[in-house]
C-alpha atoms as a PDB file:
ATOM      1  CA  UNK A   1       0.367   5.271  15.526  1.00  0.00           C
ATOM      2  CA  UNK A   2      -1.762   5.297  12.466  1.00  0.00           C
ATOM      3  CA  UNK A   3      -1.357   8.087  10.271  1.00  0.00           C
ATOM      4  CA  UNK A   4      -5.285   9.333   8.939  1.00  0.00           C
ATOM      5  CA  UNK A   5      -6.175   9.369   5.267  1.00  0.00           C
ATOM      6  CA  UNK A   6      -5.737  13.043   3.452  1.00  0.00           C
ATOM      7  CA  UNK A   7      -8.455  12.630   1.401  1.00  0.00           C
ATOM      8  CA  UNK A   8     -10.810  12.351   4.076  1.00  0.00           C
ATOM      9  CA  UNK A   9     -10.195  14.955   6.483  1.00  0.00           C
ATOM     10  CA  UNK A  10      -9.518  17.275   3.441  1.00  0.00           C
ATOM     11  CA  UNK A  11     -12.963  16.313   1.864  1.00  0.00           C
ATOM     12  CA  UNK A  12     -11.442  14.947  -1.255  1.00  0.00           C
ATOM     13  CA  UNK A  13     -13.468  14.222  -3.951  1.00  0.00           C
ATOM     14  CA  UNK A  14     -11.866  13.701  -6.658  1.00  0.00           C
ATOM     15  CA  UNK A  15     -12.176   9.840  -8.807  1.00  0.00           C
ATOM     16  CA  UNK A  16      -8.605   9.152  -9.104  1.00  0.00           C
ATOM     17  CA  UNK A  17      -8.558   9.925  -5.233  1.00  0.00           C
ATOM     18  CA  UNK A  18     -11.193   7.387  -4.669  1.00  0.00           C
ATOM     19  CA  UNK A  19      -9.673   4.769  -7.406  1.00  0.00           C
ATOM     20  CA  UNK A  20      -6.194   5.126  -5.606  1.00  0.00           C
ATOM     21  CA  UNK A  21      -7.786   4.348  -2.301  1.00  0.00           C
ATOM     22  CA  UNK A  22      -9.320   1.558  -4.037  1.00  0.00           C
ATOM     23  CA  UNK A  23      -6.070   0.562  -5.400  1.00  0.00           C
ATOM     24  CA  UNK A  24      -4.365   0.896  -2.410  1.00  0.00           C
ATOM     25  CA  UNK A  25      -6.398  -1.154  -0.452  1.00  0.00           C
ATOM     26  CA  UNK A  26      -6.126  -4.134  -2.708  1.00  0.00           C
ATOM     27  CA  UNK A  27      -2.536  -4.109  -2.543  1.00  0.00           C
ATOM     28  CA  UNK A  28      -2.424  -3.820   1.075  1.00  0.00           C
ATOM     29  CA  UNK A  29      -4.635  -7.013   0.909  1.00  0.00           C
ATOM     30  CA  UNK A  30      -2.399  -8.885  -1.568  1.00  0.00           C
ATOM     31  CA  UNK A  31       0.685  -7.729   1.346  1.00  0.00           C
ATOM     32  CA  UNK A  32      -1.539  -9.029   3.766  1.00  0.00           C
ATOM     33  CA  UNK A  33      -1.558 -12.280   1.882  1.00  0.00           C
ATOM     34  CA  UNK A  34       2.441 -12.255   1.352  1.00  0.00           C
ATOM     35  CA  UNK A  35       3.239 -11.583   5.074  1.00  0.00           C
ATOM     36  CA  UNK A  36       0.675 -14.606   6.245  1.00  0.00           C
ATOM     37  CA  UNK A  37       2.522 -16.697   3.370  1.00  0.00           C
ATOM     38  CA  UNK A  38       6.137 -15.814   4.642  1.00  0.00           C
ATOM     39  CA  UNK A  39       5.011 -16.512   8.642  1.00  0.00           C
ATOM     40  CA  UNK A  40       3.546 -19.942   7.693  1.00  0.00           C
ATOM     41  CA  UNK A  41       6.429 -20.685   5.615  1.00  0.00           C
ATOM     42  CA  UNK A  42       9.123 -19.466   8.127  1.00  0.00           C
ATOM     43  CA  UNK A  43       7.627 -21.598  10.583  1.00  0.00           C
ATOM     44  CA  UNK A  44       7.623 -24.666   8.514  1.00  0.00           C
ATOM     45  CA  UNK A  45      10.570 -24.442   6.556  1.00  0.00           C
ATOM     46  CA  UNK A  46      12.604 -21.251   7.677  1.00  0.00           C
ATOM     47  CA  UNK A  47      15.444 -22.327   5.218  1.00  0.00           C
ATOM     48  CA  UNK A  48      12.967 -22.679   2.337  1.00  0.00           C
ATOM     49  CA  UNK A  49      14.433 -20.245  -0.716  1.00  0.00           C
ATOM     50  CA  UNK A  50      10.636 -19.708  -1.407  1.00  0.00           C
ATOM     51  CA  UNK A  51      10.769 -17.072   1.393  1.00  0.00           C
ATOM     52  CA  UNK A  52      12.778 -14.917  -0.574  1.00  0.00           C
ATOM     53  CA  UNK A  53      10.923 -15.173  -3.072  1.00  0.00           C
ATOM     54  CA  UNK A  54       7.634 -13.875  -1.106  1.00  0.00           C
ATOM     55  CA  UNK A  55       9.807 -11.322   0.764  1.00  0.00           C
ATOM     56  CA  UNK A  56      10.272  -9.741  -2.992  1.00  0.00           C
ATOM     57  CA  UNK A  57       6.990  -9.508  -3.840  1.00  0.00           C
ATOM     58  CA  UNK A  58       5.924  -8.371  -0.286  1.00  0.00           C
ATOM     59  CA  UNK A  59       8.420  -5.670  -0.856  1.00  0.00           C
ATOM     60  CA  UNK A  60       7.503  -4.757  -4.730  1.00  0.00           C
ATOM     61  CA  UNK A  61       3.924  -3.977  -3.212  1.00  0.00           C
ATOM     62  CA  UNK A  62       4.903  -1.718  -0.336  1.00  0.00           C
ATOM     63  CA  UNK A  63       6.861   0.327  -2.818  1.00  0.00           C
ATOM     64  CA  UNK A  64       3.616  -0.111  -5.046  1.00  0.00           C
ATOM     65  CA  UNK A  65       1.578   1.182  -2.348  1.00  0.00           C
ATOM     66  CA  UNK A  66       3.665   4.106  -1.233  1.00  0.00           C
ATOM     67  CA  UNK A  67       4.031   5.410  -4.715  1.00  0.00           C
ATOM     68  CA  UNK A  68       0.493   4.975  -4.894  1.00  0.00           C
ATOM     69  CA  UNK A  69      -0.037   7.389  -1.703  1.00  0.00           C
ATOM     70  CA  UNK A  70       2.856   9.492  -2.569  1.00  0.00           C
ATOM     71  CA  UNK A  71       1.070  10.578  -6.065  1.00  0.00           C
ATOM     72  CA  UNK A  72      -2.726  10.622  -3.920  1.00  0.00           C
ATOM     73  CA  UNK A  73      -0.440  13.295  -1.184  1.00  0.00           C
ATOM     74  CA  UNK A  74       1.098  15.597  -4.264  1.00  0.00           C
ATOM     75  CA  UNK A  75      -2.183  15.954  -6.647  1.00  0.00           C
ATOM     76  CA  UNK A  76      -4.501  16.911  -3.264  1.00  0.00           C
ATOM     77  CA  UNK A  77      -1.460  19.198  -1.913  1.00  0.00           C
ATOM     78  CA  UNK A  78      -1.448  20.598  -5.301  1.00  0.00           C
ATOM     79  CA  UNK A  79      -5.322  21.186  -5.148  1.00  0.00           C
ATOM     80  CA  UNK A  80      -5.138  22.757  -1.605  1.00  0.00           C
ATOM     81  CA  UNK A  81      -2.240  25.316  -3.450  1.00  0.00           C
ATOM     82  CA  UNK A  82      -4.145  26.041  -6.314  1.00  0.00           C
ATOM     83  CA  UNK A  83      -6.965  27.548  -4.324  1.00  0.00           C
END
């Protein structure tokens, strides 16, 4: 089950909250992009070392991504506790 954006049932509207969305979403396309990369390439060559090498990547952009929505979570939690 799919979690639902914070910033949109909390009204956010703050421009880093947008520009992290923004961000976000063009990281989760460039993950897209790895994880069609390592299928084709397991299928074709499941030995091939380049797998690896697109596995590392895949996973330097999830941590991207959750640090990302991590930092989006804490500054709208800390805007809900400031009022």
């Amino acid at each position: 089950m799919r979690a639902q954006r914070v910033s949109n049932s909390l009204g956010a509207h703050k421009n880093g909250t947008h520009r992290n969305n923004g961000e976000i979403e063009g990281l989760q396309s460039q993950l897209a992009l790895f994880n069609q990369q390592i299928e084709e390439l397991e299928k074709r060559q499941p030995e091939s070392s380049k797998i690896d090498a697109l596995k590392a990547g895949a996973l330097l952009l999830s941590r991207q991504i959750d640090d990302l929505r991590c930092a989006q979570a804490t500054d709208e939690l800390a805007g809900l506790l400031a009022k």
